[in-house]
C-alpha atoms as a PDB file:
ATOM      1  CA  UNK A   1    -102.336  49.453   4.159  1.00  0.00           C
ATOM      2  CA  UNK A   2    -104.685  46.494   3.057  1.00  0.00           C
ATOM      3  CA  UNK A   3    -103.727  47.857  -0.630  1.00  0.00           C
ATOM      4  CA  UNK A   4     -99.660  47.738  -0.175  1.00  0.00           C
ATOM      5  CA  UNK A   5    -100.155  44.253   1.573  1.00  0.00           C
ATOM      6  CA  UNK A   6    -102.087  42.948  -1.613  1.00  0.00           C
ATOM      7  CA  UNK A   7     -99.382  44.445  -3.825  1.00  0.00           C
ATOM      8  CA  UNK A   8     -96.603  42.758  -2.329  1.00  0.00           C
ATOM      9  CA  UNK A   9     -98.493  39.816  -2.011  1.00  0.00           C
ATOM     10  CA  UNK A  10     -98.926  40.106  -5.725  1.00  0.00           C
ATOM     11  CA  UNK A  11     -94.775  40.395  -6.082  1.00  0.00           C
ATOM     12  CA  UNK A  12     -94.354  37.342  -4.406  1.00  0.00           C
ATOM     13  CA  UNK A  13     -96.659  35.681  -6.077  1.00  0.00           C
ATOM     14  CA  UNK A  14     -94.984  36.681  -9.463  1.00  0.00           C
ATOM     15  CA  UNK A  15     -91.334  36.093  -8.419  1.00  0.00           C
ATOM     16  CA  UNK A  16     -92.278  32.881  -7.103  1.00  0.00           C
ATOM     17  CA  UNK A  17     -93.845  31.724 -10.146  1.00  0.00           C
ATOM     18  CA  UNK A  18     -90.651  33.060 -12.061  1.00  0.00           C
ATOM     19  CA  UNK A  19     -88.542  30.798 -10.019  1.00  0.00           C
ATOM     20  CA  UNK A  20     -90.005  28.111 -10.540  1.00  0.00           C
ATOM     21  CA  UNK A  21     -90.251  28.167 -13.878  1.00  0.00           C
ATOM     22  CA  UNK A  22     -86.757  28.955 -14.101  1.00  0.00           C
ATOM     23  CA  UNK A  23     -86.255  25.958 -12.035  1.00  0.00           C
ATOM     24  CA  UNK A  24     -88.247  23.651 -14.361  1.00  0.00           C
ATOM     25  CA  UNK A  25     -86.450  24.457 -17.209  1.00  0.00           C
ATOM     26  CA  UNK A  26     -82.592  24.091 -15.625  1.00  0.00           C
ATOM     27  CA  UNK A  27     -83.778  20.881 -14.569  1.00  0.00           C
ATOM     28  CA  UNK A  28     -85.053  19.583 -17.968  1.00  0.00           C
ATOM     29  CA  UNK A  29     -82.079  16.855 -17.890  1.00  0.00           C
ATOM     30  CA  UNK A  30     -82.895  13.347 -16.778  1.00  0.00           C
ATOM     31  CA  UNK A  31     -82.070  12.418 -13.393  1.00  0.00           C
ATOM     32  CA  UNK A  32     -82.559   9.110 -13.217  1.00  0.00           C
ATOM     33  CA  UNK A  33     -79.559   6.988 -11.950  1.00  0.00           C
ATOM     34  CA  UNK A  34     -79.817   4.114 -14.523  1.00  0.00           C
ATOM     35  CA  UNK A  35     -79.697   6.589 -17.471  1.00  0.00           C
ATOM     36  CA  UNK A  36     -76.871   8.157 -16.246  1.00  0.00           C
ATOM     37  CA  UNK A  37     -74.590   4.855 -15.247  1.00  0.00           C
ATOM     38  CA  UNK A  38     -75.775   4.096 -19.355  1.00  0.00           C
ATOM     39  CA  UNK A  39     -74.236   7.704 -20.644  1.00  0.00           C
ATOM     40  CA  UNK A  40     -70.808   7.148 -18.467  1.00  0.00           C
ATOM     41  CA  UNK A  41     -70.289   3.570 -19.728  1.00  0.00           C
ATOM     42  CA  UNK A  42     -70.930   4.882 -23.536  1.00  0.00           C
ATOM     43  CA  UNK A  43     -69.140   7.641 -23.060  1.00  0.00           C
ATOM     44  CA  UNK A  44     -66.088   4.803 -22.069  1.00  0.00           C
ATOM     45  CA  UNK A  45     -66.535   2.615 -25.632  1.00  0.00           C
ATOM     46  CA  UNK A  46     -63.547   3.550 -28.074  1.00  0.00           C
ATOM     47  CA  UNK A  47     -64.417   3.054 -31.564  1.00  0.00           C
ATOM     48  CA  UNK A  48     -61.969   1.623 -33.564  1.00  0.00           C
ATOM     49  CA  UNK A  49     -61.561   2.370 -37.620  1.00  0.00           C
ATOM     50  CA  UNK A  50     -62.134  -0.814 -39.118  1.00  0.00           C
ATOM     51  CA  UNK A  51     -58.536  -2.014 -41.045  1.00  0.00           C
ATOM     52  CA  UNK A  52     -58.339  -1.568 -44.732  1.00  0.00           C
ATOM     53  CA  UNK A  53     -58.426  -5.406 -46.123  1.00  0.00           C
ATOM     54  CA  UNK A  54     -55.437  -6.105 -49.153  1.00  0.00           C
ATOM     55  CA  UNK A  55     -54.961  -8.814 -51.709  1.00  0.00           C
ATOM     56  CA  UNK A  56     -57.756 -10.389 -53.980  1.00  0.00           C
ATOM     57  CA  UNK A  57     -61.321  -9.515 -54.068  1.00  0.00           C
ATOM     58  CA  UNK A  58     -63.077 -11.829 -51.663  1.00  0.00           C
ATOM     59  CA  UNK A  59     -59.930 -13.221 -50.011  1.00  0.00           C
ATOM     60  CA  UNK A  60     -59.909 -13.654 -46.255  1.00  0.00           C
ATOM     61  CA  UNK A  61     -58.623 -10.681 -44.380  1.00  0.00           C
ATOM     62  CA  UNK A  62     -55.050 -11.983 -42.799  1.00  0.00           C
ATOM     63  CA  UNK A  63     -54.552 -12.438 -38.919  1.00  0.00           C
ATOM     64  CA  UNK A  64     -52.911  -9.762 -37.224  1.00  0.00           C
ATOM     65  CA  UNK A  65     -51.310 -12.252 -35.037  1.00  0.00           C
ATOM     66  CA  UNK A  66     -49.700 -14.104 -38.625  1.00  0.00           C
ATOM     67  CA  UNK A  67     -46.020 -13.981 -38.718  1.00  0.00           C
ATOM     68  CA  UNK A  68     -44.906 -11.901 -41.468  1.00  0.00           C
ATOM     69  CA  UNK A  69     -44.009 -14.049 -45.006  1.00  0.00           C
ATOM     70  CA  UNK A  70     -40.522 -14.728 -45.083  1.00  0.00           C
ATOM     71  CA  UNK A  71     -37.793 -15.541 -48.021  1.00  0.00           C
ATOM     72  CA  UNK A  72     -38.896 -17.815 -50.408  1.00  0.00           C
ATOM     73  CA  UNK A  73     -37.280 -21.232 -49.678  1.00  0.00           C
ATOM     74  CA  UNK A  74     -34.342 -21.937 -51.676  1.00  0.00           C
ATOM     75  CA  UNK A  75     -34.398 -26.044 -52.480  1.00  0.00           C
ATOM     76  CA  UNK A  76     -31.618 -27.718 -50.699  1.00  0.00           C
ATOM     77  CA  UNK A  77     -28.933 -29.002 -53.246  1.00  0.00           C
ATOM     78  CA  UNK A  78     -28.843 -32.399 -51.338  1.00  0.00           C
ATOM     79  CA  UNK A  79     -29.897 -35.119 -53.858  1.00  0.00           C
ATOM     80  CA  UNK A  80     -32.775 -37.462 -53.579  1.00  0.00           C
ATOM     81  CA  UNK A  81     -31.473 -40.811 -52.412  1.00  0.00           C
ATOM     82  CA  UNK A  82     -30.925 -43.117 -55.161  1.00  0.00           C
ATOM     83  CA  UNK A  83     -32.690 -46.541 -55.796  1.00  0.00           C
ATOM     84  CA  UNK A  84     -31.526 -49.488 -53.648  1.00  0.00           C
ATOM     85  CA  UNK A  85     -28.177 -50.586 -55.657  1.00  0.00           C
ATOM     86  CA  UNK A  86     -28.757 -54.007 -54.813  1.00  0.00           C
ATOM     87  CA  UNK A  87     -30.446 -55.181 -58.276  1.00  0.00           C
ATOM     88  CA  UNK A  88     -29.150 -52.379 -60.170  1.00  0.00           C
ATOM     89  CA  UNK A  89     -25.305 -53.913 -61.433  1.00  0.00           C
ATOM     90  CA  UNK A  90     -25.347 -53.712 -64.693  1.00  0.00           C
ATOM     91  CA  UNK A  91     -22.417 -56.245 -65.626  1.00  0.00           C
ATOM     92  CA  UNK A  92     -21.643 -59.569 -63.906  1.00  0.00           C
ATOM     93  CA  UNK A  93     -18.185 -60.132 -62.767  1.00  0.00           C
ATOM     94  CA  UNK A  94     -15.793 -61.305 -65.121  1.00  0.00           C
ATOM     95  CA  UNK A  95     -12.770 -63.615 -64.541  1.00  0.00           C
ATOM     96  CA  UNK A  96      -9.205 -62.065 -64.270  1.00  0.00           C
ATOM     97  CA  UNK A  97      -8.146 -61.539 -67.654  1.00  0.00           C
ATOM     98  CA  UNK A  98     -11.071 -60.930 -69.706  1.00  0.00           C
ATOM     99  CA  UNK A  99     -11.298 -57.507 -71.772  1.00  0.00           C
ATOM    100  CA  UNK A 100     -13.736 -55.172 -69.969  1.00  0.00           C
ATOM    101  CA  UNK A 101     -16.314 -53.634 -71.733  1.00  0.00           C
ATOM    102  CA  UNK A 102     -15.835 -49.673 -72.381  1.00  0.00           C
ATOM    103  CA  UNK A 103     -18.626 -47.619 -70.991  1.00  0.00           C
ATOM    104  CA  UNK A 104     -19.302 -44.432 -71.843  1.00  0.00           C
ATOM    105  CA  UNK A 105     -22.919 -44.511 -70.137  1.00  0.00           C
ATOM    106  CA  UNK A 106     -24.826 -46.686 -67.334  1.00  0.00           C
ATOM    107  CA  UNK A 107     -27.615 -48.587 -69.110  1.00  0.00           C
ATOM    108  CA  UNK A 108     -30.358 -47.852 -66.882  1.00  0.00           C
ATOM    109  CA  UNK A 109     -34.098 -46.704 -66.173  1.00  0.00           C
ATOM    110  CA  UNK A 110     -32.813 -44.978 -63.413  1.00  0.00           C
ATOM    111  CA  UNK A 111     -33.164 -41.257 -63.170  1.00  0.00           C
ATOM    112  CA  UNK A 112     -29.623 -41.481 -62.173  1.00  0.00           C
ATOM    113  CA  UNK A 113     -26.680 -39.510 -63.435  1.00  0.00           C
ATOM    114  CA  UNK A 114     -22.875 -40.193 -61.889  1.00  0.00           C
ATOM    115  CA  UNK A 115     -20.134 -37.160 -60.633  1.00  0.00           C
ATOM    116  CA  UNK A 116     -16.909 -38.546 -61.667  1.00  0.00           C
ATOM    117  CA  UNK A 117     -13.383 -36.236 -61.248  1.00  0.00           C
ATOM    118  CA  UNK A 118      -9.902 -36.687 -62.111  1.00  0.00           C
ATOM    119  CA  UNK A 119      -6.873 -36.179 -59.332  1.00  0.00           C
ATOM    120  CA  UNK A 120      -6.931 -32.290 -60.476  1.00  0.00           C
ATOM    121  CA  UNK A 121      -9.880 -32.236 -57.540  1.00  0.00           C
ATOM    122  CA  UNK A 122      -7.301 -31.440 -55.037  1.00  0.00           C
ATOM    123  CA  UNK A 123      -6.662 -28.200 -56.226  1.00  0.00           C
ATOM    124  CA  UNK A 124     -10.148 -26.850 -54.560  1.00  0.00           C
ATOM    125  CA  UNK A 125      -9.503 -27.495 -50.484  1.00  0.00           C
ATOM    126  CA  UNK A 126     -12.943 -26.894 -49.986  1.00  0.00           C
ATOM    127  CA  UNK A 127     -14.197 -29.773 -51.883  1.00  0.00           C
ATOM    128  CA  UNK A 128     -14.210 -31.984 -49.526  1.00  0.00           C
ATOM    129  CA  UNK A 129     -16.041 -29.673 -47.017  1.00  0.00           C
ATOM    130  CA  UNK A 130     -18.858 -29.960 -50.376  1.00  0.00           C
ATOM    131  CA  UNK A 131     -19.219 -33.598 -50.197  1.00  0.00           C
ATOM    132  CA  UNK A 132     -19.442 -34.057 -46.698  1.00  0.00           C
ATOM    133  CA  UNK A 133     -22.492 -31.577 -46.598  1.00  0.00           C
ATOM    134  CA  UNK A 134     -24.261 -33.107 -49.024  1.00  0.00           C
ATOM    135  CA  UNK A 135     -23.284 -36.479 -48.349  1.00  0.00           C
ATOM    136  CA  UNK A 136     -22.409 -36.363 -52.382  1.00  0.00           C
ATOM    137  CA  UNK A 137     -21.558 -40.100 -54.045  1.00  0.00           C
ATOM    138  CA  UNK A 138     -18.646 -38.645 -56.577  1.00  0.00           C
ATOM    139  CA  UNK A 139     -16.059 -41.396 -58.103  1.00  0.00           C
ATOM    140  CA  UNK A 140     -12.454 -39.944 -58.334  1.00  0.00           C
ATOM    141  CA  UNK A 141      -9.450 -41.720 -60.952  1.00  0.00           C
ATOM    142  CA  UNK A 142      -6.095 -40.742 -59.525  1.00  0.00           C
ATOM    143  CA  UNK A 143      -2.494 -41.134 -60.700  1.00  0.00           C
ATOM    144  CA  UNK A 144       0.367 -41.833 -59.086  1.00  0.00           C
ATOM    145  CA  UNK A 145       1.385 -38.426 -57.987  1.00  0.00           C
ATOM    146  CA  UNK A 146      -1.511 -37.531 -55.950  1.00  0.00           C
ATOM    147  CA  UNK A 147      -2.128 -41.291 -54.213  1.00  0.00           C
ATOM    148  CA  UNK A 148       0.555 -40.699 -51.361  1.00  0.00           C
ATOM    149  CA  UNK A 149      -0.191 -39.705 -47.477  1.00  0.00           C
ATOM    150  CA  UNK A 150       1.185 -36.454 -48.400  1.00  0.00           C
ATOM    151  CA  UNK A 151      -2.189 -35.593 -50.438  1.00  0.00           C
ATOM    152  CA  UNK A 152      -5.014 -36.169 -47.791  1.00  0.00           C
ATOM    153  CA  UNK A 153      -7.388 -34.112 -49.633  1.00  0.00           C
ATOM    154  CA  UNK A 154      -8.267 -37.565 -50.888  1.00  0.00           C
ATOM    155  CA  UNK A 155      -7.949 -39.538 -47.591  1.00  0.00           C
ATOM    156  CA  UNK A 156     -10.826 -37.304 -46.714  1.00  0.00           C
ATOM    157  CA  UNK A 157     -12.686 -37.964 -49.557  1.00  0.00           C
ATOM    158  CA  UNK A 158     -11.967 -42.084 -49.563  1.00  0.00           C
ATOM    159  CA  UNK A 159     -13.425 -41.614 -45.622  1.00  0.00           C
ATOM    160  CA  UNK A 160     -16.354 -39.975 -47.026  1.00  0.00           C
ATOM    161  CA  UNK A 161     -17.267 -42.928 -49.089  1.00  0.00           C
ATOM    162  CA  UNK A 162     -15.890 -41.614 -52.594  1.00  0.00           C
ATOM    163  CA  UNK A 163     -14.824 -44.247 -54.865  1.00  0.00           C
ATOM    164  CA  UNK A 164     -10.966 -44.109 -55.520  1.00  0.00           C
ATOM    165  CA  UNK A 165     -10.429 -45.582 -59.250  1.00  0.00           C
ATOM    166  CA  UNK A 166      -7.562 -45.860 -61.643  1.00  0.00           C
ATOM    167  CA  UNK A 167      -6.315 -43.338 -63.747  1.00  0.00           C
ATOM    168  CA  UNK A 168      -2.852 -44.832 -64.405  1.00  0.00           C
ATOM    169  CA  UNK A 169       0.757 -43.954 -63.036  1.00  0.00           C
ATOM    170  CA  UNK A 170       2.062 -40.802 -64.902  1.00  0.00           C
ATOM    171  CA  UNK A 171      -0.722 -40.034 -66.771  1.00  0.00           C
ATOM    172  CA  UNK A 172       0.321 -41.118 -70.162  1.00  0.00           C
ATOM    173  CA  UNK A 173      -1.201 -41.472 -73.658  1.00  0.00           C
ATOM    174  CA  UNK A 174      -1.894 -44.955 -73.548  1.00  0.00           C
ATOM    175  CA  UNK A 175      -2.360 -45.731 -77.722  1.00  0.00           C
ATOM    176  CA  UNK A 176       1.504 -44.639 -77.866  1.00  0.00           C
ATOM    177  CA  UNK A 177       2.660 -47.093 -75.870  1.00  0.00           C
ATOM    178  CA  UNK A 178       3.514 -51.111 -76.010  1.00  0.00           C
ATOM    179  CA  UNK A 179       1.310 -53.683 -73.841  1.00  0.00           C
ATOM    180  CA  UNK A 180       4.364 -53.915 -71.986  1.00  0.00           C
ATOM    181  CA  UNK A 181       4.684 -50.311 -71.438  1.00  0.00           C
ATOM    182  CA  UNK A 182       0.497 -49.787 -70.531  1.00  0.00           C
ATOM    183  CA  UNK A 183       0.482 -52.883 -68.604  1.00  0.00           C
ATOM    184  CA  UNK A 184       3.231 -51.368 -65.788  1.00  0.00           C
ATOM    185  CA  UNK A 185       0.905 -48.307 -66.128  1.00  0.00           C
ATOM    186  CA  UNK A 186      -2.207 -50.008 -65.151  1.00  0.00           C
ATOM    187  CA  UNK A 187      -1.132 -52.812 -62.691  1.00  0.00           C
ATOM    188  CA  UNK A 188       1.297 -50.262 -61.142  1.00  0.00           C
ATOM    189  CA  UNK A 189      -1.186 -48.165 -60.331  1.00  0.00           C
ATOM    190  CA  UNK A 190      -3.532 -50.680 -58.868  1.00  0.00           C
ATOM    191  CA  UNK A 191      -0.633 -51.737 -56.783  1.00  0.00           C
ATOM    192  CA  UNK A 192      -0.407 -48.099 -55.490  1.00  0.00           C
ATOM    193  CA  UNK A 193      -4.076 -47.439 -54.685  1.00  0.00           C
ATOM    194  CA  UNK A 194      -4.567 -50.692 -53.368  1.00  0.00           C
ATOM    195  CA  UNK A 195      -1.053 -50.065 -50.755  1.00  0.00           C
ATOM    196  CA  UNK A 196      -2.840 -46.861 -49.983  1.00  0.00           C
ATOM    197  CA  UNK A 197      -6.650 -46.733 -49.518  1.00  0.00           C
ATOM    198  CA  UNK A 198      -7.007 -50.842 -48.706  1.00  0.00           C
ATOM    199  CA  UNK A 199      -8.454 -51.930 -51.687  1.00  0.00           C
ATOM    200  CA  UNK A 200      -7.280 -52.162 -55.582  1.00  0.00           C
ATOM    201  CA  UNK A 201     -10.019 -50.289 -57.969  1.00  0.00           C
ATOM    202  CA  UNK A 202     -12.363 -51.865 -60.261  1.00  0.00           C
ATOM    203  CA  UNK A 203     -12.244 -48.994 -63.088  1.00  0.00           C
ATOM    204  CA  UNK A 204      -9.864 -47.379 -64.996  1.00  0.00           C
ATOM    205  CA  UNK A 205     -10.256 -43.988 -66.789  1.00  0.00           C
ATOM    206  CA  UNK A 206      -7.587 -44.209 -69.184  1.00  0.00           C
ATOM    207  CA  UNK A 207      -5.649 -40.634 -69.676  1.00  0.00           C
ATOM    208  CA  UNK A 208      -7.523 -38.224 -72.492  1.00  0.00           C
ATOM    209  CA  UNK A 209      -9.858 -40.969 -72.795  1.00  0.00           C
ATOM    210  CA  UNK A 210      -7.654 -42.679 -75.225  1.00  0.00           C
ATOM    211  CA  UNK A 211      -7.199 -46.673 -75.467  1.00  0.00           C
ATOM    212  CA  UNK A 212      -6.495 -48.920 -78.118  1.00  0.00           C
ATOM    213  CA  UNK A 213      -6.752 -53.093 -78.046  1.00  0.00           C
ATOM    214  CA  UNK A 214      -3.433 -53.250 -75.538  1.00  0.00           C
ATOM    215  CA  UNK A 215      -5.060 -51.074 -73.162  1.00  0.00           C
ATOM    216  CA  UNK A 216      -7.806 -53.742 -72.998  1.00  0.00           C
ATOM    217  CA  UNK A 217      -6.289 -56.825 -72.773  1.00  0.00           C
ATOM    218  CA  UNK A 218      -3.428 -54.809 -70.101  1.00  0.00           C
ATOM    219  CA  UNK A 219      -6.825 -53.713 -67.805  1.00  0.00           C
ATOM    220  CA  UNK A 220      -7.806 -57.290 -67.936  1.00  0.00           C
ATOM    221  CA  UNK A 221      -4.861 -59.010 -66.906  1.00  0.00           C
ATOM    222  CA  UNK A 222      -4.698 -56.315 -63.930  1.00  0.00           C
ATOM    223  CA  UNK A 223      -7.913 -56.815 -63.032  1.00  0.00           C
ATOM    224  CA  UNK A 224     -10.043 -54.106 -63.922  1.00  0.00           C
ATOM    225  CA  UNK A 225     -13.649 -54.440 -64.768  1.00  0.00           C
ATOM    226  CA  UNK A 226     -14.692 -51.627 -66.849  1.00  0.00           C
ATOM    227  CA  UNK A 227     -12.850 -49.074 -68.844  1.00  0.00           C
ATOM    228  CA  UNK A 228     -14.767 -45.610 -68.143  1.00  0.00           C
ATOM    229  CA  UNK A 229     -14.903 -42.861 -70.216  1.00  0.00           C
ATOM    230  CA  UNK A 230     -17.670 -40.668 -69.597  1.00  0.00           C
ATOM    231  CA  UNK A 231     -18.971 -37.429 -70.809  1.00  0.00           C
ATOM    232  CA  UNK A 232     -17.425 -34.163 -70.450  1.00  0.00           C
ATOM    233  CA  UNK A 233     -19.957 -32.108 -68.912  1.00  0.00           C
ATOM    234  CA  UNK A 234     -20.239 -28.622 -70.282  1.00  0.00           C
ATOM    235  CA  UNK A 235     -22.982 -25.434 -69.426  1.00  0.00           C
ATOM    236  CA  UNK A 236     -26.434 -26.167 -71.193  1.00  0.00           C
ATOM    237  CA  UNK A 237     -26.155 -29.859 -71.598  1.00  0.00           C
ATOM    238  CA  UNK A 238     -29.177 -31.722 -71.734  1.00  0.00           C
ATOM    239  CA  UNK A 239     -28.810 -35.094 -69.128  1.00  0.00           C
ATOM    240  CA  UNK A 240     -29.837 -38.435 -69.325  1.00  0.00           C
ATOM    241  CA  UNK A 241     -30.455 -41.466 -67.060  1.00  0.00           C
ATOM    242  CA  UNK A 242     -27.039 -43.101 -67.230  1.00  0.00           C
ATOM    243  CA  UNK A 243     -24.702 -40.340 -67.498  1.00  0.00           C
ATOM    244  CA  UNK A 244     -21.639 -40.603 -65.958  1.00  0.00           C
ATOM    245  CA  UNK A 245     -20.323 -36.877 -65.674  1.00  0.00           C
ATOM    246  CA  UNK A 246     -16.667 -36.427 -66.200  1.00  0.00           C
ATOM    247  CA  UNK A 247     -16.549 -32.889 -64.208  1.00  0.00           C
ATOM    248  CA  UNK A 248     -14.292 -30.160 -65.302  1.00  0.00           C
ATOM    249  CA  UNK A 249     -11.909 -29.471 -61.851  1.00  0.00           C
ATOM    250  CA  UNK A 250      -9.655 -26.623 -61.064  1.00  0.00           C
ATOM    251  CA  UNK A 251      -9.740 -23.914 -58.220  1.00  0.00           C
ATOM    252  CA  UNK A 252     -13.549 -23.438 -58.429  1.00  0.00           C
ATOM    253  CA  UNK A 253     -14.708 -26.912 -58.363  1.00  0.00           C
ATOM    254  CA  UNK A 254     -17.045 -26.288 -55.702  1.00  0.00           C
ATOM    255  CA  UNK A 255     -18.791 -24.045 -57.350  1.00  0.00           C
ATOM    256  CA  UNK A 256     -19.044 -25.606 -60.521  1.00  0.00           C
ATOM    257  CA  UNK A 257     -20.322 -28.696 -58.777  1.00  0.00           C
ATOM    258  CA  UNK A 258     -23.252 -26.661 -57.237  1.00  0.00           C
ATOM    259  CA  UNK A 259     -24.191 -25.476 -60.530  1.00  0.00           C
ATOM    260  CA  UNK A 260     -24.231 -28.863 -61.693  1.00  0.00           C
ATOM    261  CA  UNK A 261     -26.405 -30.064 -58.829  1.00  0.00           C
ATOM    262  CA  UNK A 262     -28.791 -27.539 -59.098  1.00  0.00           C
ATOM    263  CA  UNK A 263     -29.000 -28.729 -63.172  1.00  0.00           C
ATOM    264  CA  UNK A 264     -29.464 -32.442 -61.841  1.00  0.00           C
ATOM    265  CA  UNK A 265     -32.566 -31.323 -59.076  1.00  0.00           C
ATOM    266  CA  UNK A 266     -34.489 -29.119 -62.014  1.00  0.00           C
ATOM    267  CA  UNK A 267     -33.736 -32.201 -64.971  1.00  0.00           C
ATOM    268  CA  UNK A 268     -35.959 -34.042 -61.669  1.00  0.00           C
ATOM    269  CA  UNK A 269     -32.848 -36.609 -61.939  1.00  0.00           C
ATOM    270  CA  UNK A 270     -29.905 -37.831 -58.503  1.00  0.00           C
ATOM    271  CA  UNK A 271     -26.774 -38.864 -58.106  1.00  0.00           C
ATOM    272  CA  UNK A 272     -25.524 -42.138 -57.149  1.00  0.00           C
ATOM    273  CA  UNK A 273     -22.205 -44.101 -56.653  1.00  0.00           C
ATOM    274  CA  UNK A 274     -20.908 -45.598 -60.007  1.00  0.00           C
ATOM    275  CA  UNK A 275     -19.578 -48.085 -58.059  1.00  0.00           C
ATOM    276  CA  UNK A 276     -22.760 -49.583 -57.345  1.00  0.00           C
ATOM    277  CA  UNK A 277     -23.836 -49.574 -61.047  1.00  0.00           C
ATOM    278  CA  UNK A 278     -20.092 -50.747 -62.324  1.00  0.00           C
END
């Protein structure tokens, strides 16, 4: 009996030193609270790939709050305003009767250039929608036929501030005809204007740009200051400080105006009233 006792005292002895190294080694993880709380809270950190940086080496990496870069901006076809006219006339005022000078350009420093059009503006409606935006100083010589009420395309523009001038009554060629003849032509026309916008003009574009010694001394005696020829602007031309721009009209005008706008902004030159200069 003493023998089987010490025998299964011996099993127990051995099982229970099996056990617990059984239970040593399952328990060879930490159980310390601290650690743990540190596992769970790395276990919760999200790792982000860091974003690929673009453009030229050593360039700041751009926000990710920046708006995205929009259209380039397209230079507003507004001109600069022009110099204070105030100093600027060119001529003094003559007395009634005197021959005007012909001009053909402003002599100025100025980077100034002058929009001048003949009564075949009206034939582009949306024109006057142009110079309103842009608050554009343009100079327009008229005849007789266009002058009435019944053409308000250049009411609008005379509200506008556009300088109505003299472009004779029908239009003729002046060199063809007497002083008699170029003198109703001329004073008639003043007349006309002067019955319909308020005030008689100071400049006369003579037809074609054709005059001959009657067409002077005529202007004079109706009161005209300066004949005004111009320059008839065509694609390519190089500007100048002075020129006064005798723009080709017709159904497009508008767009042929922009064109010539954006050629006045890049030549680093603006537009001003001739009548200020004249």
């Amino acid at each position: 009996m003493t023998t089987v006792r010490a025998s299964a005292a011996g099993v127990r002895r051995a099982v229970a030193c099996a056990l617990a190294a059984a239970l040593l080694t399952g328990c060879a993880q930490s159980v310390d609270p601290i650690e743990r709380l540190g596992r769970k809270a790395a276990q919760k950190v999200r790792h982000h790939p860091r974003p690929a940086v673009t453009g030229a080496p050593g360039a700041p990496a751009a926000s990710p709050h920046a708006p995205a870069p929009g259209p380039a901006s397209v230079p507003s076809l507004r001109p600069a305003p022009a110099p204070r006219p105030a100093a600027h006339r060119v001529f003094a005022p003559r007395a009634r009767g005197a021959v005007p000078p012909v001009v053909t350009r402003v002599p100025t420093r100025d980077r100034v250039v002058f929009l001048t059009f003949d009564d075949d503006a009206g034939k582009d409606p949306r024109f006057v929608g142009l110079v309103r935006d842009l608050r554009l100083p343009v100079s327009v010589f008229l005849t007789h036929s266009v002058a009435g009420p019944g053409h308000d395309h250049f009411g609008q523009l005379r509200a506008l501030g556009a300088g109505v001038e003299n472009h004779t009554l029908t239009h003729p060629l002046l060199p063809g005809l007497g002083y008699v003849q170029q003198h109703a032509e001329i004073c008639g026309q003043q007349t006309r204007l002067k019955g319909r916008f308020g005030t008689a003009p100071h400049l006369l574009r003579p037809p074609y740009g054709a005059y001959d010694a009657n067409t002077l001394r005529a202007a004079g005696a109706c009161g005209i200051e300066a004949i005004v020829v111009g320059h008839a602007y065509a694609e390519g031309d190089r500007l100048r400080p002075g020129d006064i721009l005798h723009t080709p009209a017709g159904a497009r005008l508008t767009e042929t105006t922009k064109h010539l706008l954006h050629r006045i902004h890049t030549q680093h030159l603006t537009v001003a009233h001739l009548e200020t200069y004249l």
